[in-house]
Protein backbone atom coordinates (compact mmCIF):
# COMPACT_ATOMS: atom_id res chain seq x y z
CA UNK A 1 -3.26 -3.35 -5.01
CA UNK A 2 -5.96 -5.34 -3.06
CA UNK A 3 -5.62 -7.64 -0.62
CA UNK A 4 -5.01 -7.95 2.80
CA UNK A 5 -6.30 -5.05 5.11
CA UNK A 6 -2.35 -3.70 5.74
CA UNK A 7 -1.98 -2.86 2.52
CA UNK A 8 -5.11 -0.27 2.66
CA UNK A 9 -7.88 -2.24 1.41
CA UNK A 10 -9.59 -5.28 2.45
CA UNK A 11 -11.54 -7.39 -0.33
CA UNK A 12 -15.06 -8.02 0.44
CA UNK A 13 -15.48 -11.39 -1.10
CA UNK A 14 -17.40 -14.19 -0.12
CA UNK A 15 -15.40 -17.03 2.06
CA UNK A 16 -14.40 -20.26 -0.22
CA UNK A 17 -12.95 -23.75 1.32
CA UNK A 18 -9.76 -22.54 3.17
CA UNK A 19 -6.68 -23.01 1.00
CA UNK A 20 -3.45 -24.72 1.75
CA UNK A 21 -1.23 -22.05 3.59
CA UNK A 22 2.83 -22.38 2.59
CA UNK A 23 4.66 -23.59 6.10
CA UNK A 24 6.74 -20.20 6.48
CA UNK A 25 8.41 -21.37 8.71
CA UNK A 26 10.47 -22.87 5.88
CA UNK A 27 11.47 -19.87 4.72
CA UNK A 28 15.63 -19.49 4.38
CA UNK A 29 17.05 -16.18 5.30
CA UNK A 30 20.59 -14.89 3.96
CA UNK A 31 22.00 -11.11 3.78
CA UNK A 32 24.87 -11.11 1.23
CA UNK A 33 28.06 -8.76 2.33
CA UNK A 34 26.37 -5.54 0.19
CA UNK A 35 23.63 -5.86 2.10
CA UNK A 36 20.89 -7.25 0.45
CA UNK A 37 18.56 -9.16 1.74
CA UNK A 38 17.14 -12.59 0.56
CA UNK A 39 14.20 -14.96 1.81
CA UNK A 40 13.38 -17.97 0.03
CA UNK A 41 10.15 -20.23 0.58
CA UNK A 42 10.44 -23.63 -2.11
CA UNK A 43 6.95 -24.58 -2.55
CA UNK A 44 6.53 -27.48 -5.19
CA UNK A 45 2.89 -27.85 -5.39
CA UNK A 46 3.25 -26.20 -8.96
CA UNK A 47 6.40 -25.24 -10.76
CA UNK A 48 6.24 -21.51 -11.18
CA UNK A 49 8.02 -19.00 -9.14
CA UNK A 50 6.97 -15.29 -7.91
CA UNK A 51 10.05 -13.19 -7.55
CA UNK A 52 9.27 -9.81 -5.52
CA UNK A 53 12.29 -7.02 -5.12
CA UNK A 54 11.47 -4.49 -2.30
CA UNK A 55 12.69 -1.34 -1.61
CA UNK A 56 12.80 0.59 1.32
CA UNK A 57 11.42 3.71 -0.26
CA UNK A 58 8.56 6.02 -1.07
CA UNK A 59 6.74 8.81 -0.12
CA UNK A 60 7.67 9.30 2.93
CA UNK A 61 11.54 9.75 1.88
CA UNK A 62 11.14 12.43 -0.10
CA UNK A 63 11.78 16.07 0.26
CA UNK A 64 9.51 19.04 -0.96
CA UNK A 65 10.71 20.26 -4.61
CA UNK A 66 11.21 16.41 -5.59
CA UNK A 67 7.49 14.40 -4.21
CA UNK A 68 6.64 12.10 -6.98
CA UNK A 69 10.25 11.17 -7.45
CA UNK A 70 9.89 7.57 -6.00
CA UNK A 71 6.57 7.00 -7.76
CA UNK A 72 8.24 8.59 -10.89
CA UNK A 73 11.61 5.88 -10.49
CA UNK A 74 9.05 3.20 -10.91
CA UNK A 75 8.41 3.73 -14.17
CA UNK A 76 12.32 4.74 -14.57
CA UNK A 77 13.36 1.21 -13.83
CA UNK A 78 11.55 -0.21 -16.80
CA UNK A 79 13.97 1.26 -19.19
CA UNK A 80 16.91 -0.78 -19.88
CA UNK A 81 20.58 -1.20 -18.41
CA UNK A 82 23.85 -2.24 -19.20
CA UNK A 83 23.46 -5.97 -20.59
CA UNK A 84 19.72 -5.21 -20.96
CA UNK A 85 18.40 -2.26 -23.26
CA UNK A 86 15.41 -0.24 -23.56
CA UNK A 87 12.10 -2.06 -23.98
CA UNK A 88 14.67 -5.28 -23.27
CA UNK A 89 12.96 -6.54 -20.00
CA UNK A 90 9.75 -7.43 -20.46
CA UNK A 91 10.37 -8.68 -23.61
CA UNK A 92 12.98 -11.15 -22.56
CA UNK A 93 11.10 -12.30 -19.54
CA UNK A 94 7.35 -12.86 -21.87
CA UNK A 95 9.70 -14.59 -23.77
CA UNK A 96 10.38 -16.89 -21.01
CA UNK A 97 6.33 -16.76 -20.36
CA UNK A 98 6.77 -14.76 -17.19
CA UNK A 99 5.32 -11.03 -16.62
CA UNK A 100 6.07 -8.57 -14.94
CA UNK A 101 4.73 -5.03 -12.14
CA UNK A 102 5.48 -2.84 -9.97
CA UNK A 103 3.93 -0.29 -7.74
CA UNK A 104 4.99 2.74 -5.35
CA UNK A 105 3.28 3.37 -1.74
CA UNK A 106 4.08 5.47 0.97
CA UNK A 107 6.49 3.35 2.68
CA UNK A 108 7.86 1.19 -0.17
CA UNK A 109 8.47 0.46 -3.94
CA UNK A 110 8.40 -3.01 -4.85
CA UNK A 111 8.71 -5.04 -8.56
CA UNK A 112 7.58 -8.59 -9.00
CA UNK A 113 7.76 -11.47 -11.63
CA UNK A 114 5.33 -14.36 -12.19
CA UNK A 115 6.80 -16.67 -14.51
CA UNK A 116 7.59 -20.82 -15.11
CA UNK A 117 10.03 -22.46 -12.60
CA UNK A 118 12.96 -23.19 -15.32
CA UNK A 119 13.21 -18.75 -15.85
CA UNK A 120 14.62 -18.54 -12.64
CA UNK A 121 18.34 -17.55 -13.76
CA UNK A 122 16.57 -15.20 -16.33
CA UNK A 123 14.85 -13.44 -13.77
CA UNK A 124 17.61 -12.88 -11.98
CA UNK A 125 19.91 -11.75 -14.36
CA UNK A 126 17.46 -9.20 -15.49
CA UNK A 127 16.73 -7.69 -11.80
CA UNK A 128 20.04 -8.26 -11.06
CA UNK A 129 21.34 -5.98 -14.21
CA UNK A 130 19.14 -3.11 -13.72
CA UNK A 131 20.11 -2.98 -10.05
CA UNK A 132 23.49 -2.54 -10.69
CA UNK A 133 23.43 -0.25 -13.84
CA UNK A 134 20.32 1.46 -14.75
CA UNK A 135 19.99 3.08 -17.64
CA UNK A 136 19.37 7.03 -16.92
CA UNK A 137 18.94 9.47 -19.66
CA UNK A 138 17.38 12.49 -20.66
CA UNK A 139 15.12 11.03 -23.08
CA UNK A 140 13.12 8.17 -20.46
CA UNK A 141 12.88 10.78 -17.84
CA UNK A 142 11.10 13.15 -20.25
CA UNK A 143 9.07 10.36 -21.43
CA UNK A 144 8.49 8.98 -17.80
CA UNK A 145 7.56 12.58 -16.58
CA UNK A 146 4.74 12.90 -19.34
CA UNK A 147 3.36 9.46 -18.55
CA UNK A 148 3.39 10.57 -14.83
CA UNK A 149 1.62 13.60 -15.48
CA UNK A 150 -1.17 11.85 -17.50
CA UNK A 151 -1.25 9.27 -14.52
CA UNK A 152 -1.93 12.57 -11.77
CA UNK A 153 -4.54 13.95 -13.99
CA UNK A 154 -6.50 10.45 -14.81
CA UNK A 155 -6.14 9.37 -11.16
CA UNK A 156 -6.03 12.14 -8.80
CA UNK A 157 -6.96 15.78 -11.25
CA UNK A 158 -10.14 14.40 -12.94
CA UNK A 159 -11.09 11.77 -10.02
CA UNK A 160 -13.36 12.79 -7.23
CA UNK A 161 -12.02 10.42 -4.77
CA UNK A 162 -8.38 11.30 -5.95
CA UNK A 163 -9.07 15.19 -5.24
CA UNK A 164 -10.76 14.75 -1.99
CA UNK A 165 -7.81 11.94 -0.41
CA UNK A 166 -5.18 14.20 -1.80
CA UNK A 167 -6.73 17.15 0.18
CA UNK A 168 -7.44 15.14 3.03
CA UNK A 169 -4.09 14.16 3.99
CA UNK A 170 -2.76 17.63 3.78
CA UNK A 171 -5.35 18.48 6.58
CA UNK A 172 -4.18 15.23 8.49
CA UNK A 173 -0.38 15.57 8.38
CA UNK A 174 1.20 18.92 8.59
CA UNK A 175 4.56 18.44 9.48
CA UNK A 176 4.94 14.57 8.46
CA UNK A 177 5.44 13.69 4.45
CA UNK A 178 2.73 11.24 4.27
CA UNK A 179 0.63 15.24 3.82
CA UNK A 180 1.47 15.02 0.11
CA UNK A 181 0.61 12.54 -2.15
CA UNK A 182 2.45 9.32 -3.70
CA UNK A 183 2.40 10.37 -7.01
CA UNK A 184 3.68 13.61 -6.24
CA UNK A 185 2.92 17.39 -6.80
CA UNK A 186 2.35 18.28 -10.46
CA UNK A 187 5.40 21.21 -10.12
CA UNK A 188 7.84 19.10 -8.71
CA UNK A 189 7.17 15.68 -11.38
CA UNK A 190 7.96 18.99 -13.70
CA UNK A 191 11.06 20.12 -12.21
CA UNK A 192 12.70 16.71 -11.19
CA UNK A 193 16.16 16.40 -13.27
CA UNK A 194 18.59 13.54 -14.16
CA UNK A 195 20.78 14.48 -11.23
CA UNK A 196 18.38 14.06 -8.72
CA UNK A 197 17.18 10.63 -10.45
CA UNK A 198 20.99 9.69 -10.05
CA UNK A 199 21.28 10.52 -6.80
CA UNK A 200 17.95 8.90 -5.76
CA UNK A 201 19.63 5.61 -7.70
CA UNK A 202 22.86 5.33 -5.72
CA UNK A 203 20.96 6.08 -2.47
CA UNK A 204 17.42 3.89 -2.09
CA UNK A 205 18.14 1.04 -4.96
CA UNK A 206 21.19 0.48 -3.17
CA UNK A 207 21.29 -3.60 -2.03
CA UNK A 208 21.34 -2.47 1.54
CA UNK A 209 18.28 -0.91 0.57
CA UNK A 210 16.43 -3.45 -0.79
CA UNK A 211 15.28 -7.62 -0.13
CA UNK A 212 14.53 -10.03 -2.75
CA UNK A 213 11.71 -12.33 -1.72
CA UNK A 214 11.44 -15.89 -4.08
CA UNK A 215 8.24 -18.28 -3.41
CA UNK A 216 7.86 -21.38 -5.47
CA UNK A 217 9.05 -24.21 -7.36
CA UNK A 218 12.78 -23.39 -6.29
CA UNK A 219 15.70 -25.16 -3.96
CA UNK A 220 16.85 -22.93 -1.53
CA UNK A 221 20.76 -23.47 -1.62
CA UNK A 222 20.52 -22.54 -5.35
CA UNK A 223 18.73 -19.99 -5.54
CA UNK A 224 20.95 -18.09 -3.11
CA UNK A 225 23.72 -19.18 -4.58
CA UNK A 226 22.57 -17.68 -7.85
CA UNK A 227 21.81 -14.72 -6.21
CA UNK A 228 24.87 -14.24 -4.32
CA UNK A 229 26.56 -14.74 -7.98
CA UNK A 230 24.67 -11.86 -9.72
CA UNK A 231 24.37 -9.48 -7.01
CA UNK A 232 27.23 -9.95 -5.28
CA UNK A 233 29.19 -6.87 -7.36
CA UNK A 234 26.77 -4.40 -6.94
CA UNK A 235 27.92 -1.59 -4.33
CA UNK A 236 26.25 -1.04 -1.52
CA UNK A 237 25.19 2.63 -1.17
CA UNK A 238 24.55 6.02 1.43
CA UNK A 239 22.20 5.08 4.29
CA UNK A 240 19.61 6.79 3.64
CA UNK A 241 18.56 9.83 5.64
CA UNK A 242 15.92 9.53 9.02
CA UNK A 243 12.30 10.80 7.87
CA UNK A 244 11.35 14.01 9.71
CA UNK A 245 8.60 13.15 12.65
CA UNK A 246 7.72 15.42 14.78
CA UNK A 247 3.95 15.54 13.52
CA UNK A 248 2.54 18.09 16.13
CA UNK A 249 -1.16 17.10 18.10
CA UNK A 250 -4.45 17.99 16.24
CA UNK A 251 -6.40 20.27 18.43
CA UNK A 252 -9.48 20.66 16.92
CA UNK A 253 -11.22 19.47 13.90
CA UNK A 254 -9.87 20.22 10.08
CA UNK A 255 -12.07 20.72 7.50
CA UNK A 256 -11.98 21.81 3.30
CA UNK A 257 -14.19 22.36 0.33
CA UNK A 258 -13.56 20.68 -2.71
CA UNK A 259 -15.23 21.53 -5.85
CA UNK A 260 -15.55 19.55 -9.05
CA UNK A 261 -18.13 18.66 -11.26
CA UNK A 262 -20.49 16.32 -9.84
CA UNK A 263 -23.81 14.71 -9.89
CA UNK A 264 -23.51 14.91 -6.21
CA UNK A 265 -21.73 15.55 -2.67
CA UNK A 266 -19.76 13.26 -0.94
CA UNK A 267 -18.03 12.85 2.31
CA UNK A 268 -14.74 11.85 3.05
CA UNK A 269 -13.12 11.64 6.72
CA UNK A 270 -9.97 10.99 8.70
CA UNK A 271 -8.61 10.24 11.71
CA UNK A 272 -5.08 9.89 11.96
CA UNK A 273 -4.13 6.23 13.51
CA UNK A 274 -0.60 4.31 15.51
CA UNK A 275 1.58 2.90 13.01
CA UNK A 276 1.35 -0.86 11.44
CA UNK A 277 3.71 -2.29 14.35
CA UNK A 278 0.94 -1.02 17.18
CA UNK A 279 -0.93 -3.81 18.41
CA UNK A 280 -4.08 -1.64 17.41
CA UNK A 281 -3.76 -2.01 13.94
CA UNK A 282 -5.63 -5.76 13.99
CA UNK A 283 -8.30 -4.26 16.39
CA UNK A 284 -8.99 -1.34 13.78
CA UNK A 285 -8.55 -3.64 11.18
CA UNK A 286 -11.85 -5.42 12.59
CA UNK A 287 -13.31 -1.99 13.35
CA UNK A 288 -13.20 -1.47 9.58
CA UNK A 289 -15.28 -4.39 8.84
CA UNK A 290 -17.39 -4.08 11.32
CA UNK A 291 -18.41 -0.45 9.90
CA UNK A 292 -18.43 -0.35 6.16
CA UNK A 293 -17.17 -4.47 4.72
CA UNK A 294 -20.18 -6.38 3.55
CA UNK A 295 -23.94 -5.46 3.27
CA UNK A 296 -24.91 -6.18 6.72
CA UNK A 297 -22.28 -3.87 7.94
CA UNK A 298 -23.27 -0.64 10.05
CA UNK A 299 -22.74 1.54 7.72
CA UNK A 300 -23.55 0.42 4.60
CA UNK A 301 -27.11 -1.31 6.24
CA UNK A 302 -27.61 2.31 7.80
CA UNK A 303 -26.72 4.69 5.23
CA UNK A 304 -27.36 2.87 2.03
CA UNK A 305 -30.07 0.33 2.68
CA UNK A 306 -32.40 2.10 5.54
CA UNK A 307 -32.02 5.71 5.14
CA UNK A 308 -30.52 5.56 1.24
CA UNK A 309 -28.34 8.72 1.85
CA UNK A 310 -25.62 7.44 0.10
CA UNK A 311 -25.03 5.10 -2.96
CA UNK A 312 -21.54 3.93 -1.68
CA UNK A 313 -20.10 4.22 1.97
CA UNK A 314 -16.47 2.92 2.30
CA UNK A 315 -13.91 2.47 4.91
CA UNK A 316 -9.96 2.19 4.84
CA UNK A 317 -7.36 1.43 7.19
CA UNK A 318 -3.90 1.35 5.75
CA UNK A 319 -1.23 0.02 7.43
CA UNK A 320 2.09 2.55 7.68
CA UNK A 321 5.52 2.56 8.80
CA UNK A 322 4.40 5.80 10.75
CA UNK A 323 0.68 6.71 12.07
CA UNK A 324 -1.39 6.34 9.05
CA UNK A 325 -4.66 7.11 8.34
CA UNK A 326 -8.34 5.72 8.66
CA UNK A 327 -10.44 6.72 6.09
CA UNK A 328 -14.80 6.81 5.52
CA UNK A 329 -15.71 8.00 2.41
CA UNK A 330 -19.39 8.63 0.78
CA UNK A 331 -20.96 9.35 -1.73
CA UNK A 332 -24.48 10.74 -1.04
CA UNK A 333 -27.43 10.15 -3.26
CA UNK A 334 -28.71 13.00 -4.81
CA UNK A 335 -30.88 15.59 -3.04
CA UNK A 336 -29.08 14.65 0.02
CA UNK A 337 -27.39 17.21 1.72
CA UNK A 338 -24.15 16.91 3.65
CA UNK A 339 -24.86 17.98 6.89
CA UNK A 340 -27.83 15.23 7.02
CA UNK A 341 -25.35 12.30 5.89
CA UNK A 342 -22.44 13.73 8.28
CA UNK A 343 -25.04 13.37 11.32
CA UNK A 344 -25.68 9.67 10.79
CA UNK A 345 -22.05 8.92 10.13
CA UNK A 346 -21.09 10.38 13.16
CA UNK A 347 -23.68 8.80 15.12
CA UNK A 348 -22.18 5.44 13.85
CA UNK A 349 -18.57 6.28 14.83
CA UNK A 350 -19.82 7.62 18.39
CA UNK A 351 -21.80 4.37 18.85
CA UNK A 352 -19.04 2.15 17.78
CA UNK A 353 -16.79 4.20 20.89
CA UNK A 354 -19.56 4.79 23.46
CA UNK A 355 -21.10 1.11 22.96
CA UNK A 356 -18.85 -0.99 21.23
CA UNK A 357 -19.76 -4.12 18.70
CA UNK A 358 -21.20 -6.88 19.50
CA UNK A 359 -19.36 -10.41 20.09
CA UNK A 360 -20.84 -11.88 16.66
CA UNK A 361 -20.09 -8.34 14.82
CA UNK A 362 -16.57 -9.06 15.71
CA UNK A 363 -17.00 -13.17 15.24
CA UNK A 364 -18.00 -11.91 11.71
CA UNK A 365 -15.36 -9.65 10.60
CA UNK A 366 -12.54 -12.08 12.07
CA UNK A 367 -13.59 -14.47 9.37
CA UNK A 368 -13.39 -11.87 6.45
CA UNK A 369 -9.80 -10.97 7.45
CA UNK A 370 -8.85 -14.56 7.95
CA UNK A 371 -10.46 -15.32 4.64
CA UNK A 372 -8.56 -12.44 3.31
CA UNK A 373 -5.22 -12.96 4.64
CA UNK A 374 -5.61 -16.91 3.44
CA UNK A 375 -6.79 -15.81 -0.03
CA UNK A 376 -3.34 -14.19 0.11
CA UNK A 377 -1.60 -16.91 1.26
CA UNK A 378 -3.14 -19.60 -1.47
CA UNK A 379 -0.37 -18.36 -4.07
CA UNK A 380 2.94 -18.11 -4.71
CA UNK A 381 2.37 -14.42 -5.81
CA UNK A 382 0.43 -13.94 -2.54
CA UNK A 383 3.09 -15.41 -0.12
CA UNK A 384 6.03 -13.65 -1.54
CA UNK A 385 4.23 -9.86 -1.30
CA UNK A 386 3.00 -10.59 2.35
CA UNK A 387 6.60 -11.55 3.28
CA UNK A 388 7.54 -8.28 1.79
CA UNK A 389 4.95 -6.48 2.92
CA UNK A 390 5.44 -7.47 6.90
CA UNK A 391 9.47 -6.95 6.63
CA UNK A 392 8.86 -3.99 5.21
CA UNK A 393 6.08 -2.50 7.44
CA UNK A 394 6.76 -4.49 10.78
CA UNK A 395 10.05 -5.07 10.62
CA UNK A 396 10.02 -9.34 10.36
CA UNK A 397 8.61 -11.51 7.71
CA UNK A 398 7.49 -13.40 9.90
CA UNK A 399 4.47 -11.39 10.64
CA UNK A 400 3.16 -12.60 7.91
CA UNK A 401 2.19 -15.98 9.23
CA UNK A 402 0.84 -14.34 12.66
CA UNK A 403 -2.05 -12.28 11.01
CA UNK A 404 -4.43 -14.77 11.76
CA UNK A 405 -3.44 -15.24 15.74
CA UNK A 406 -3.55 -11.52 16.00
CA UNK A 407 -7.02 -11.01 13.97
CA UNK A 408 -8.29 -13.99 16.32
CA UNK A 409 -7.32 -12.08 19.47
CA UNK A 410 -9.20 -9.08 19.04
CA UNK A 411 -12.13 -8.56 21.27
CA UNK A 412 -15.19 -6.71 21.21
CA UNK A 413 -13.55 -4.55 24.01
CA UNK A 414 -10.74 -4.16 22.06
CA UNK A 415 -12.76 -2.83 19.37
CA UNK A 416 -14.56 -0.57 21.26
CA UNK A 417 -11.07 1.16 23.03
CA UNK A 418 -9.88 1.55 19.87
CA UNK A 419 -12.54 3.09 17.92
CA UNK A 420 -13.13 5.69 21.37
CA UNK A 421 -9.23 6.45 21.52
CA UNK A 422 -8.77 6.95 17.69
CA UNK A 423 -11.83 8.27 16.20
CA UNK A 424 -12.25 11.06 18.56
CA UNK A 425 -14.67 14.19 16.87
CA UNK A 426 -11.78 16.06 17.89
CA UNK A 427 -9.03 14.48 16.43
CA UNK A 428 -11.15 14.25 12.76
CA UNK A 429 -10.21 15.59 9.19
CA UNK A 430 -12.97 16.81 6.97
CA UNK A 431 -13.10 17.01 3.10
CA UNK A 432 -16.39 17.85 1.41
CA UNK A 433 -17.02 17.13 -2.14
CA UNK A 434 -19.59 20.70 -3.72
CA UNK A 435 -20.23 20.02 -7.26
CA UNK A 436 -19.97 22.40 -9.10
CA UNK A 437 -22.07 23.37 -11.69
CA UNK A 438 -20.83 23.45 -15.36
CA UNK A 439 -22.08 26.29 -17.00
């Protein structure tokens, strides 16, 4: 998913008149007695409706043996229940002219539907149904797994970034499960069986465990009312169980060799970061810019344009329930060795904490985030996921219409603190792309 920078990627794309942003302040809030929670934003400048379902669950609430399970459930939820069969969803709701998604990230699992104003009760029904009576067999969980395992070998086996992130956060993490990777371990997709499916079920797609999130053409008192209706049966379930912390302190720097066929090396780093709700997230949010977003940004002017030792230079900051991770990758031009790329990106880094970033660096990358986090805004699709997305991650919708006031605070001293306390030579993860020669 793209988007706004807490959701581990920030669009670089060129600022456009600024949008009309939905009042959210006008958003209704209701918990029905299961549990479930439900936020509702009418908006009538067009009548369509995006209707987003998150769940408290990924990654990071899984167990070794079963990783991949939550990733795996996504595609588990797409096949039929009790009043709607296999293959049943989607075609009922692009018969309504809606369509439908979903994805799976370390903290969450969400579904969403884009669709005409008048499919509201349709919607519902359908989310509502699968909810309370999944269909779980045999059959879709061998047919799942396979797709699953296709998924790990396009995206992660046979991808050079895949390899070296996957890698990379097993160096970062080594007590915490954010050190293996969303779509899971290719043994344990393998070994995952119906029971544990069932028991994942009754546990995180429990209503307690989930909010509903509706943005559009809608009235508020109905739409909860319509909700309470077809949810209002479904059992609450387990609380789930705490996440293991604990992570212990990185005392030196981590490094690994990766090798895959290549026309070249690359160069990925980490440094592990405070979690979404620290007020340094915005600040590295606008160190990120400041070092890799746009062609006249350190990075990418100093490695790419001047000294051409790589063809691509990339930062990520993702935003996390629990310290996450900030992420420069490379990928070198050929005849450039690694050693002479790593010395240039560290000399960025250690500029960035010994000098800091100039006022207009900063006056710059404030208006790429607030273009981003309006871009998001502009759309029904856009408001309901950021609603999500903040509850989810920061604990109050809310947040989502305070990204701008907190982009707009950071200063260049800011910038510099955190890039000093956080990217410390000490505290870095390495991963090294060899490639390796096909004989």
């Amino acid at each position: 998913m793209d988007g706004v920078a807490w959701r581990g990627y920030l669009r670089d794309v060129p600022p456009r008149p600024t949008p009309s942003v939905l009042e959210l302040a006008d958003v209704r809030a209701h918990t029905l007695p299961n549990g479930l929670r439900v936020r509702v934003l009418p908006d009538r400048s067009v009548p369509t409706v995006s209707y987003y379902t998150f769940f408290q669950v990924g990654s990071r609430n899984e167990r070794l043996g079963t990783t991949g399970i939550s990733h795996l459930f996504e595609h588990m939820m797409f096949n039929g229940a009790a009043k709607y069969g296999p293959k049943e969803f989607d075609r009922v709701l692009e018969s309504r002219g809606g369509h439908s998604n979903a994805y799976t990230s370390n903290d969450v699992t969400a579904y969403y539907e884009d669709f005409a104003a008048d499919a509201l009760p349709t919607v519902v029904d359908l989310e509502s149904d699968r909810m309370r009576s999944l269909r779980l067999t045999s059959d879709s969980l061998e047919q799942e797994r396979e797709v699953v395992k296709e998924e790990r070998r396009l995206r992660t086996e046979n991808s050079i970034f895949g390899l070296m992130e996957e890698q990379l956060e097993a160096l970062v993490f080594l007590a915490h499960p954010y050190r293996w990777p969303v779509i899971g371990w290719m043994e344990d997709i393998q070994r995952i069986t119906r029971d544990d499916c069932e028991a994942f079920f009754r546990t995180y797609y429990a209503p307690n465990n989930a909010a509903v999130y509706v943005v559009g053409d809608v009235e508020s008192d109905e739409t909860i009312a319509l909700v309470e209706r077809l949810y209002g049966d479904v059992a609450a379930g387990p609380r789930p169980a705490p996440v293991p912390q604990g992570e212990p302190p990185q005392r030196g720097e981590r490094r690994a060799t990766v090798r895959y066929p290549a026309q070249a090396p690359a160069l990925l780093a980490g440094w592990r970061g405070p979690a979404a709700r620290s007020p340094d997230s915005a600040a590295l949010d606008v160190l990120q810019v400041c070092l890799a977003v746009g062609e006249s940004s350190r990075l990418r002017r100093r490695m790419v344009q001047e000294l051409e030792l790589a063809v691509s230079v990339s930062i990520s900051w993702g935003w996390r329930i629990d310290p996450g991770v900030f992420l420069a990758f490379a990928e070198l031009s050929p005849g450039v060795t690694v050693p002479k790329a790593e010395a240039v990106l560290w000399e960025e880094v250690a500029r960035a904490a010994e000098k800091g970033v100039t006022a207009a660096e900063v006056k710059r990358a404030q208006a790429l985030l607030r273009s981003s986090v309006l871009h998001e805004l502009a759309t029904h699709h856009g408001v309901a996921h950021a609603l999500g997305q903040a509850e989810a991650l920061l604990g109050d919708w809310r947040e989502a219409g305070r990204a701008l006031e907190h982009y707009a605070a950071v200063s260049p001293r800011d910038v510099r603190r955190v890039a000093a306390e956080y990217l410390d030579p000490t505290r870095r993860c390495v991963v090294v792309l060899e490639p390796e020669v096909i004989r």
